[in-house]
N, C-alpha and C. Protein backbone atom coordinates (compact mmCIF):
# COMPACT_ATOMS: atom_id res chain seq x y z
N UNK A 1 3.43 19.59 21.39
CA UNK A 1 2.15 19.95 20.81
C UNK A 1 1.21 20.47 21.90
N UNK A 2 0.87 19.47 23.02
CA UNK A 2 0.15 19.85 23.98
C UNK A 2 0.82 21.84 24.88
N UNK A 3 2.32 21.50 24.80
CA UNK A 3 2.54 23.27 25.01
C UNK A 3 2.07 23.98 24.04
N UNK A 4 2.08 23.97 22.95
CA UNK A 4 1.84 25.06 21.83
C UNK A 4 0.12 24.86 21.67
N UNK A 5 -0.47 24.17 21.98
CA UNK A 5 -2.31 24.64 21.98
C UNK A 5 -2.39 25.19 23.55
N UNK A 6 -1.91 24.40 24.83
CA UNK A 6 -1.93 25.44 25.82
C UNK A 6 -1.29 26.82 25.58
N UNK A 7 -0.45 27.41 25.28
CA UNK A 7 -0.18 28.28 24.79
C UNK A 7 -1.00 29.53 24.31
N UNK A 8 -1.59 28.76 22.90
CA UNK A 8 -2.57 29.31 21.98
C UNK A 8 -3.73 29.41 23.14
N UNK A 9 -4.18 29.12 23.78
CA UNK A 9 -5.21 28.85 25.07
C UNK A 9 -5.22 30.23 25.65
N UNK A 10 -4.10 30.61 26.30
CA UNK A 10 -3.40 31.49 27.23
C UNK A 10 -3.88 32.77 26.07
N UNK A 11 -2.97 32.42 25.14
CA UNK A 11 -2.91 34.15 24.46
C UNK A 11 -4.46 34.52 24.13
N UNK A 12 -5.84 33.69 23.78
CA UNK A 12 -6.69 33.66 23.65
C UNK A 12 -7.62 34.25 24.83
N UNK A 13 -7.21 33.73 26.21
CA UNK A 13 -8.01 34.26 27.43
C UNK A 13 -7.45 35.71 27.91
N UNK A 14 -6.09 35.95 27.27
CA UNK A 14 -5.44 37.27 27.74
C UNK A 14 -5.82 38.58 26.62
N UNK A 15 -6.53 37.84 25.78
CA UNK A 15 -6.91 38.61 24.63
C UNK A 15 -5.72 39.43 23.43
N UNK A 16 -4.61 38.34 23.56
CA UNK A 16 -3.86 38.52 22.79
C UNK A 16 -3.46 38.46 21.58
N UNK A 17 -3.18 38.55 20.67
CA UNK A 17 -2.39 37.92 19.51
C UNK A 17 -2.17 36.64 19.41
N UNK A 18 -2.51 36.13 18.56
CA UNK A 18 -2.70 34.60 18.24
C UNK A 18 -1.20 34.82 17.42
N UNK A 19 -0.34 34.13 17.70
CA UNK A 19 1.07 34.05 16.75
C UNK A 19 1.70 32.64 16.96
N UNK A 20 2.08 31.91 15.87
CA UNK A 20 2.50 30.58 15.81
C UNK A 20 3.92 30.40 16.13
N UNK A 21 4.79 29.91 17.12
CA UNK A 21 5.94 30.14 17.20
C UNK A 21 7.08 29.32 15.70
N UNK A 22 8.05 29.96 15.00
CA UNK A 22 8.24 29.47 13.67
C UNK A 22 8.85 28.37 13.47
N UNK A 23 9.22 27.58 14.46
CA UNK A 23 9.38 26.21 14.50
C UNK A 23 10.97 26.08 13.46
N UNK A 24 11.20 24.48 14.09
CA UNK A 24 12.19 24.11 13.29
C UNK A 24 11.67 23.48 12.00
N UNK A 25 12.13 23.66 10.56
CA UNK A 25 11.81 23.31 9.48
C UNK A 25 12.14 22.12 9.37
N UNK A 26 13.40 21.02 9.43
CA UNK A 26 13.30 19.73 9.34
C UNK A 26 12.44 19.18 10.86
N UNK A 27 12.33 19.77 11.99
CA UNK A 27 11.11 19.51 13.11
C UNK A 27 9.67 18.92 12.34
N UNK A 28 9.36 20.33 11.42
CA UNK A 28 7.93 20.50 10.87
C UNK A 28 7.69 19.91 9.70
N UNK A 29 8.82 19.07 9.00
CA UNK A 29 8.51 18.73 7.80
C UNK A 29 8.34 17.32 8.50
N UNK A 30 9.11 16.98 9.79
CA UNK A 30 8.89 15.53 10.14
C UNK A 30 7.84 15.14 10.85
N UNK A 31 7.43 16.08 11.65
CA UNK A 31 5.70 16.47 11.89
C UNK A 31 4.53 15.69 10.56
N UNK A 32 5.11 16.68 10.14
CA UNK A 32 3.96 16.52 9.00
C UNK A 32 3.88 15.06 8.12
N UNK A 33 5.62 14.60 7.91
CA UNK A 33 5.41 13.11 7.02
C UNK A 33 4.53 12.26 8.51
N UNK A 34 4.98 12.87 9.65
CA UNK A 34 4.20 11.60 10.80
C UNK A 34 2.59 11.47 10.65
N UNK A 35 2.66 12.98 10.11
CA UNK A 35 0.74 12.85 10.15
C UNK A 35 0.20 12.11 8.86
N UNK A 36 0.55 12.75 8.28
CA UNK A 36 0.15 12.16 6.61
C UNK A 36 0.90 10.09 6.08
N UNK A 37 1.46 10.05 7.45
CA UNK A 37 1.74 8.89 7.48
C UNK A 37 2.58 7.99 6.58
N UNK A 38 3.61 9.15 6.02
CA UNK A 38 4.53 8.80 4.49
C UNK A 38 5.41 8.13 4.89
N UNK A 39 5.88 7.79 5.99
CA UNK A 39 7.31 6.62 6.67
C UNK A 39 6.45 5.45 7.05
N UNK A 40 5.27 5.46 6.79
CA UNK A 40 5.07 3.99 7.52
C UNK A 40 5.12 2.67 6.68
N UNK A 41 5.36 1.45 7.03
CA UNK A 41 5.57 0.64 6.31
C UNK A 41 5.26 -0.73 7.03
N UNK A 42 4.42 -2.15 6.30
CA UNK A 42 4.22 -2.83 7.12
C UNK A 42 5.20 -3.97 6.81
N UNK A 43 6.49 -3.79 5.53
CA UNK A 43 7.21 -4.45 5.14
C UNK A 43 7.83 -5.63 6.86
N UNK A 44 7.75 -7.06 6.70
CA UNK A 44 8.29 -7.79 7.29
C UNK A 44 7.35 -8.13 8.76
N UNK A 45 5.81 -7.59 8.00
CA UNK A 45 4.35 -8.00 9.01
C UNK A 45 3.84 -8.96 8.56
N UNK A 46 3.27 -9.74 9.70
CA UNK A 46 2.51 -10.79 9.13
C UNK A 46 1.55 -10.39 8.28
N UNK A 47 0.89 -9.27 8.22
CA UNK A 47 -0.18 -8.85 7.89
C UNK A 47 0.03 -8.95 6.02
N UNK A 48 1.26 -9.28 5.47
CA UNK A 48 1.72 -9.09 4.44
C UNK A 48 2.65 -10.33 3.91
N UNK A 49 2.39 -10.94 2.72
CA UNK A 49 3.19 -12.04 2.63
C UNK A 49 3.96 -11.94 0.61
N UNK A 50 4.33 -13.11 0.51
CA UNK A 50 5.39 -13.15 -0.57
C UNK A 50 5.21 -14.34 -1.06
N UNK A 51 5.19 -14.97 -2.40
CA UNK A 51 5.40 -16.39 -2.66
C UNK A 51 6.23 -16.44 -3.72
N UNK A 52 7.01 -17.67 -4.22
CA UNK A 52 8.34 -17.80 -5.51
C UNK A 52 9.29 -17.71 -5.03
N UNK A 53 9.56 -17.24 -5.92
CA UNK A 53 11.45 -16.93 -6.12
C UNK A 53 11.76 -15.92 -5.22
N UNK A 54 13.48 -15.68 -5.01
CA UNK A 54 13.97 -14.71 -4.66
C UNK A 54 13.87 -13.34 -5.28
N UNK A 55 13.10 -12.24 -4.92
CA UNK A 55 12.81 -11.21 -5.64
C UNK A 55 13.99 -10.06 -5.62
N UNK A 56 14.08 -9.18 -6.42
CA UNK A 56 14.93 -8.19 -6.33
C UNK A 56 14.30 -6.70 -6.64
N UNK A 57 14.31 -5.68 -5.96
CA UNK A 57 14.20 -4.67 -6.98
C UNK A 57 12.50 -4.08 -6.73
N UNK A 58 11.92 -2.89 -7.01
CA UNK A 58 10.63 -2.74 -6.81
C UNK A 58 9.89 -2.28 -5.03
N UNK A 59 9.05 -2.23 -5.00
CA UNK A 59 8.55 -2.48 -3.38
C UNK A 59 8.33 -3.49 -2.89
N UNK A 60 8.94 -3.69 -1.55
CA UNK A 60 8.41 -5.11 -0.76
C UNK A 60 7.15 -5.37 -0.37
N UNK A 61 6.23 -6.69 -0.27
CA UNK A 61 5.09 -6.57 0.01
C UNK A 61 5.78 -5.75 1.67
N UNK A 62 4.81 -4.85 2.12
CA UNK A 62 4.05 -4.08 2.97
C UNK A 62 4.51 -2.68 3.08
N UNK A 63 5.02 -2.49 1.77
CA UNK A 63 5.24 -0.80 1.70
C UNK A 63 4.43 -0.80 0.01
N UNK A 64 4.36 0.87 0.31
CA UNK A 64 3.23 1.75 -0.86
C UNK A 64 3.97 1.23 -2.11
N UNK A 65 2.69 0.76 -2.77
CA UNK A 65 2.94 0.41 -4.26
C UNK A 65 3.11 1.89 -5.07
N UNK A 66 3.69 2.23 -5.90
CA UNK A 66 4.22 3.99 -6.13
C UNK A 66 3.13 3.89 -7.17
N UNK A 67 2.35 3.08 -8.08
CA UNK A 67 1.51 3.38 -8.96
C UNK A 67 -0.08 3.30 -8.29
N UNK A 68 -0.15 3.30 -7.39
CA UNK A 68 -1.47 3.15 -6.29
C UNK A 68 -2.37 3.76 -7.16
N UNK A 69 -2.15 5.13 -7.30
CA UNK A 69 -3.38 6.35 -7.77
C UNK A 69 -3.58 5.82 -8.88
N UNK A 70 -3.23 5.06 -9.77
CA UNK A 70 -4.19 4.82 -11.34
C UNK A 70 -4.99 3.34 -10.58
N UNK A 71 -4.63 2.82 -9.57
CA UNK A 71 -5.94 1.49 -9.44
C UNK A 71 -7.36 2.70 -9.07
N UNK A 72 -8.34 2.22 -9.77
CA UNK A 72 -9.51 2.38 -9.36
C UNK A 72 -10.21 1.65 -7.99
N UNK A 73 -11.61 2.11 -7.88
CA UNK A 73 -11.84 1.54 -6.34
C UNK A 73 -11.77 1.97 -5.49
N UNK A 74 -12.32 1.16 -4.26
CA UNK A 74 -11.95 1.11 -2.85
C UNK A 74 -11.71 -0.04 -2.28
N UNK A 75 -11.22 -1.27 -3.28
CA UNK A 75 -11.21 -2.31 -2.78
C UNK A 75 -9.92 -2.39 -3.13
N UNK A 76 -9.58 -4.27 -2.65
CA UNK A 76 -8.02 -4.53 -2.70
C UNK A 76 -8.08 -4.71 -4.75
N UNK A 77 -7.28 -4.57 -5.33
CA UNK A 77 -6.73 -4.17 -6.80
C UNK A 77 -5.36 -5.64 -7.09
N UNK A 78 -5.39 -6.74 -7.65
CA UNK A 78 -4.98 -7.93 -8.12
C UNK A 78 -4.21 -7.56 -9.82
N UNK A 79 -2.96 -7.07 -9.13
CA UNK A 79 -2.08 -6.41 -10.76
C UNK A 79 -1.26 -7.55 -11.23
N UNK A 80 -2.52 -8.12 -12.64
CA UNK A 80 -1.18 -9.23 -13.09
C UNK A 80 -0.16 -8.86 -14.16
N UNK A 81 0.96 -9.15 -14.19
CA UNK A 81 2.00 -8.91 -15.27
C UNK A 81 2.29 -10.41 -15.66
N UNK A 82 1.81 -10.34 -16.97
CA UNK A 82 1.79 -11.75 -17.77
C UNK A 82 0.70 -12.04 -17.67
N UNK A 83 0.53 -13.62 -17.98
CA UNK A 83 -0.39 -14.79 -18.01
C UNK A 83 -0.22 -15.05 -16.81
N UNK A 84 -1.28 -15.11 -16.24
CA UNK A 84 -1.72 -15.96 -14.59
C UNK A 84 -3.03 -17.28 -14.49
N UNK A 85 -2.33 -18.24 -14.53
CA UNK A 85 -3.38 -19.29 -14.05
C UNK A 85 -4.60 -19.01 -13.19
N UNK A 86 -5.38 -19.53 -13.27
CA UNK A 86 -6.32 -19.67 -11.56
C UNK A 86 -7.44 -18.34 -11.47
N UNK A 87 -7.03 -17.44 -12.10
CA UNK A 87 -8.07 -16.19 -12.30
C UNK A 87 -9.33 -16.24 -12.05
N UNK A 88 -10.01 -17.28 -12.52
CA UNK A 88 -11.47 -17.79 -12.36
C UNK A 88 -11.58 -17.83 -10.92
N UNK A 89 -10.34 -18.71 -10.39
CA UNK A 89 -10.64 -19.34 -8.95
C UNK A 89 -10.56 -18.32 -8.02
N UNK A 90 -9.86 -17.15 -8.05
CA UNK A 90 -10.01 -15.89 -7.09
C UNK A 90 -10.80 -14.97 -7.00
N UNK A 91 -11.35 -14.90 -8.40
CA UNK A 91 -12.81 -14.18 -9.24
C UNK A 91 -13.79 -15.09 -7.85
N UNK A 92 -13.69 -16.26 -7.87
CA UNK A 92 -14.65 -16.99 -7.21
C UNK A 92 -14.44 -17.28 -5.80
N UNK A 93 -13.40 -16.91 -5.39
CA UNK A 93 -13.09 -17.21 -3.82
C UNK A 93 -12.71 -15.27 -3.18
N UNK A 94 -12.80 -14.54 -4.11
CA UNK A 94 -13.00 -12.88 -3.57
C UNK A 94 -14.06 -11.90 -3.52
N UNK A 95 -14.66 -12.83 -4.63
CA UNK A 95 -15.84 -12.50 -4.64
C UNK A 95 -15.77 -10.41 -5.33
N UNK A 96 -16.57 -9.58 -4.58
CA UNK A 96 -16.55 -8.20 -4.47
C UNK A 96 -15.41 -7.11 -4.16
N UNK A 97 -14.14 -8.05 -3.07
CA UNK A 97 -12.97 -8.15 -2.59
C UNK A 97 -11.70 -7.19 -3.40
N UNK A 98 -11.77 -7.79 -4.52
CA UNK A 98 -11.06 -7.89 -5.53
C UNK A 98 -10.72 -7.50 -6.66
N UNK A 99 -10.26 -6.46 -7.19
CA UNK A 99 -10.57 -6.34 -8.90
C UNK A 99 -9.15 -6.83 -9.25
N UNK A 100 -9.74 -7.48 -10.77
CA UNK A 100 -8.55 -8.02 -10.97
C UNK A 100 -7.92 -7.31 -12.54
N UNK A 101 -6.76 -6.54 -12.82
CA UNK A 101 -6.30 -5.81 -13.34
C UNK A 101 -5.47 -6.74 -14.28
N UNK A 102 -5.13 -6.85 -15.71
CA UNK A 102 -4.73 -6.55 -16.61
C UNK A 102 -3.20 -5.92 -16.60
N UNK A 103 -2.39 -5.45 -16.20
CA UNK A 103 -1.06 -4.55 -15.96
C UNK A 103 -0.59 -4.51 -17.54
N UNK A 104 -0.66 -5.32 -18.77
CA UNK A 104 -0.24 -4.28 -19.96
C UNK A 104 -1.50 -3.64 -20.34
N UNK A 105 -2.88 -3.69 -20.06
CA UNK A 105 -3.64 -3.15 -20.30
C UNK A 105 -4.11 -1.50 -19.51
N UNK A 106 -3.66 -1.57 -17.92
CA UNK A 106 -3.77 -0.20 -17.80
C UNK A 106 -2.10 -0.28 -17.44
N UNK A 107 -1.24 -0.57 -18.03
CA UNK A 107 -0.27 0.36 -18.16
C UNK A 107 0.78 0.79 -17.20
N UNK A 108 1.15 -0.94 -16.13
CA UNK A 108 1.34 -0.42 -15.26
C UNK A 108 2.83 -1.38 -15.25
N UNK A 109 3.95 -0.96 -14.64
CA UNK A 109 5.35 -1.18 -15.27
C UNK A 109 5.47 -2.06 -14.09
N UNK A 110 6.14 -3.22 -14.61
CA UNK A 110 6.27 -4.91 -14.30
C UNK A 110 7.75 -4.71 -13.00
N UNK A 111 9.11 -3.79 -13.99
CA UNK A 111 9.78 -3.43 -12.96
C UNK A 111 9.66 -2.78 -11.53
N UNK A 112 8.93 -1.85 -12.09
CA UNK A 112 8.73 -0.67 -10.77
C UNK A 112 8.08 -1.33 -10.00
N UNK A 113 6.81 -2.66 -10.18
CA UNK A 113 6.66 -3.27 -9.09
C UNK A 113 6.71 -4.52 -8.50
N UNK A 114 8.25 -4.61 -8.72
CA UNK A 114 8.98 -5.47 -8.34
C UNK A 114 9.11 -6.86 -8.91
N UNK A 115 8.47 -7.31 -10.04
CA UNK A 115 7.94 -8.39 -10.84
C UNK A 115 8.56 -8.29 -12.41
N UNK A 116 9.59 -7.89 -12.41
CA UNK A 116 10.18 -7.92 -14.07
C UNK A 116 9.76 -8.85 -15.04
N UNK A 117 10.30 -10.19 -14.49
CA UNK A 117 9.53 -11.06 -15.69
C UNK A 117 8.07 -11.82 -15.34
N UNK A 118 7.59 -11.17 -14.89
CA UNK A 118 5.91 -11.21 -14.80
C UNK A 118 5.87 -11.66 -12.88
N UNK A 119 4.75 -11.62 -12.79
CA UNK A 119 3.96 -11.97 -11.34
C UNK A 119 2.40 -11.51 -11.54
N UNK A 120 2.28 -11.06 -9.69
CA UNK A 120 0.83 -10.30 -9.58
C UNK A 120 1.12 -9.55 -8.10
N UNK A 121 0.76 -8.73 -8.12
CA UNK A 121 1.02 -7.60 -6.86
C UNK A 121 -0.88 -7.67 -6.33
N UNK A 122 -0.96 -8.21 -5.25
CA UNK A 122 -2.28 -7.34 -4.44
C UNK A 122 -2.02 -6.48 -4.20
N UNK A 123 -2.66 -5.11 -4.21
CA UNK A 123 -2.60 -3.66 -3.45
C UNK A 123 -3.61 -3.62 -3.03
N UNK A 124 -3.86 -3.56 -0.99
CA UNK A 124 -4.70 -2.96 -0.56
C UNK A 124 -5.45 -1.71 -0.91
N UNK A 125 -6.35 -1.54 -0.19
CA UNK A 125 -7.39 -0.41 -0.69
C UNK A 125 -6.40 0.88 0.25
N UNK A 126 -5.82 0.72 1.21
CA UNK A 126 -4.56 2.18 1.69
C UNK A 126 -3.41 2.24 0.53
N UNK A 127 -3.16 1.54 -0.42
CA UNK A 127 -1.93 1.46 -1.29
C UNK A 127 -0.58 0.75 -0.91
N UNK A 128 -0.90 0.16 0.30
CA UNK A 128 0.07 -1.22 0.53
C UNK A 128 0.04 -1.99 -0.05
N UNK A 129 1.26 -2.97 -0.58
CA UNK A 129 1.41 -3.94 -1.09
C UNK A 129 1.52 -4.96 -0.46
N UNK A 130 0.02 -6.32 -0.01
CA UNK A 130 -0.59 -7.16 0.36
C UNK A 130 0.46 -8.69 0.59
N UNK A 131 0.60 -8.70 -0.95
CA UNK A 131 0.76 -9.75 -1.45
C UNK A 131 1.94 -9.74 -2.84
N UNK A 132 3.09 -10.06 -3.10
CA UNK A 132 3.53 -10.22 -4.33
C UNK A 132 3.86 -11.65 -4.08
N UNK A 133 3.41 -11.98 -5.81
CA UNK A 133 3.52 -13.24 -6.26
C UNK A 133 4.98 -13.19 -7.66
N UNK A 134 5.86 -14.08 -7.89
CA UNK A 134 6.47 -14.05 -8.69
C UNK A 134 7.02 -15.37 -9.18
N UNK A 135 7.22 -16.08 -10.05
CA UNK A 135 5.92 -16.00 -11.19
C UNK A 135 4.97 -16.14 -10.74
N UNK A 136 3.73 -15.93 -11.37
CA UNK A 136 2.27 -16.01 -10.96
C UNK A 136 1.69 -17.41 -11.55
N UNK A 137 2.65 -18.42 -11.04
CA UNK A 137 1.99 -19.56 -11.43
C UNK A 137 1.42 -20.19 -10.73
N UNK A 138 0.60 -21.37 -10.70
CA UNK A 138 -0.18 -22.32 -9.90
C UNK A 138 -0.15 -21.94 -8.57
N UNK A 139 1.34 -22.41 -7.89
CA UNK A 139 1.40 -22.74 -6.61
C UNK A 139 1.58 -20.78 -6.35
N UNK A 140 1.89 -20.05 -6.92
CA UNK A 140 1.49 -18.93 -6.00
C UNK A 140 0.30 -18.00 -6.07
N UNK A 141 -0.55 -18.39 -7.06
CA UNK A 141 -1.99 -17.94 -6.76
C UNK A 141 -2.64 -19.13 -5.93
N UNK A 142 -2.34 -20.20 -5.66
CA UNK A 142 -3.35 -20.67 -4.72
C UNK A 142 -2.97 -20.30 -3.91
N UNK A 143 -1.57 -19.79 -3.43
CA UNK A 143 -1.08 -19.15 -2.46
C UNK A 143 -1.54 -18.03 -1.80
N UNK A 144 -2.21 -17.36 -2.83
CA UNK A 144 -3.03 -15.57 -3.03
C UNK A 144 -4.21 -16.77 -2.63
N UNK A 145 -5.13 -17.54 -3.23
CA UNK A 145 -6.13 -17.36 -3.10
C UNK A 145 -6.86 -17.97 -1.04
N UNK A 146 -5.45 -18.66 -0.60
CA UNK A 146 -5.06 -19.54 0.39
C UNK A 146 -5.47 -18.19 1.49
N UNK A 147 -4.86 -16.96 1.26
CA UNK A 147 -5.08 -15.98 2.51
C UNK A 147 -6.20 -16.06 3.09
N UNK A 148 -5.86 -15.37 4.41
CA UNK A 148 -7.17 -15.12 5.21
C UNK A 148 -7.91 -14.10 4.63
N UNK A 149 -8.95 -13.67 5.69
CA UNK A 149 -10.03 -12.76 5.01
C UNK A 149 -9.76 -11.57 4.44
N UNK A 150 -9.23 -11.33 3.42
CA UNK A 150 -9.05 -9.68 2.63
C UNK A 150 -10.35 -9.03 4.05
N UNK A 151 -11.26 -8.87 4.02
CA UNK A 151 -12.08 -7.90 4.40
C UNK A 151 -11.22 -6.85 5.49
N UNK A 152 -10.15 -7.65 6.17
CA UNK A 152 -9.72 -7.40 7.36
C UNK A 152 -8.40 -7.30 7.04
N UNK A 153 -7.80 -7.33 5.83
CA UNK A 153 -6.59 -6.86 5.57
C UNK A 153 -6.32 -5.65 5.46
């Protein structure tokens, strides 16, 4: 990179032709997923945890939840599939943090994120997946509500 703007530098002071050299195409397509940041993943970071059962199937907490773009917001997004206990108590310990989503209500498929017969997926406000819970009973929303500070997640 640093040759090809020195470069562009040179042809600029020589009063030349500005011309882009045409690069390698799988080079430039891997360029580009690096910038736009589409390989990254925080799957198997602390920064990201799991509670229940053995899960199968879906995204792991710390890679992109694939339905990201229908959560609203800029905050972290709480997708329950099923009945979830404790709702009140995260409403009350997230405070502003948090919205807490409904999943047959906007429509959002239980398989694809990783929770077939019900849970709750946190999705950060980047579209990482925070937190999956499966089932979303007792001991794994106090589990959700147990984390450290969302602000800094």
């Amino acid at each position: 990179m640093h040759r090809l703007v020195t470069g562009l530098v040179a042809m600029c002071d020589g009063s030349g032709v500005l011309s882009l050299p045409p690069g390698d195409p799988p080079e430039n397509l891997a360029g580009v997923r690096r910038r736009l940041m589409l390989d990254v993943s925080y799957a198997g970071s602390p920064l990201v945890g799991q509670a229940g059962g053995a899960m199968t199937g879906g995204p792991l907490p710390g890679e992109r939840f694939p339905a990201r773009q229908s959560l609203s917001g800029t905050g972290h997004g709480l997708i329950v599939f099923g009945a979830a206990p404790r709702l009140d108590h995260l409403r009350a310990r997230w405070g502003q943090l948090v919205s807490i989503v409904d999943a047959a209500n906007a429509q959002f498929d239980a398989t694809e994120a990783g929770v077939p017969n019900g849970g709750a997926i946190l999705v950060r406000p980047d579209g990482f997946i925070g937190f999956r819970a499966a089932p979303a009973d007792e001991i794994t929303m106090d589990a959700l509500c147990s984390l450290g500070d969302l602000s800094r997640a």
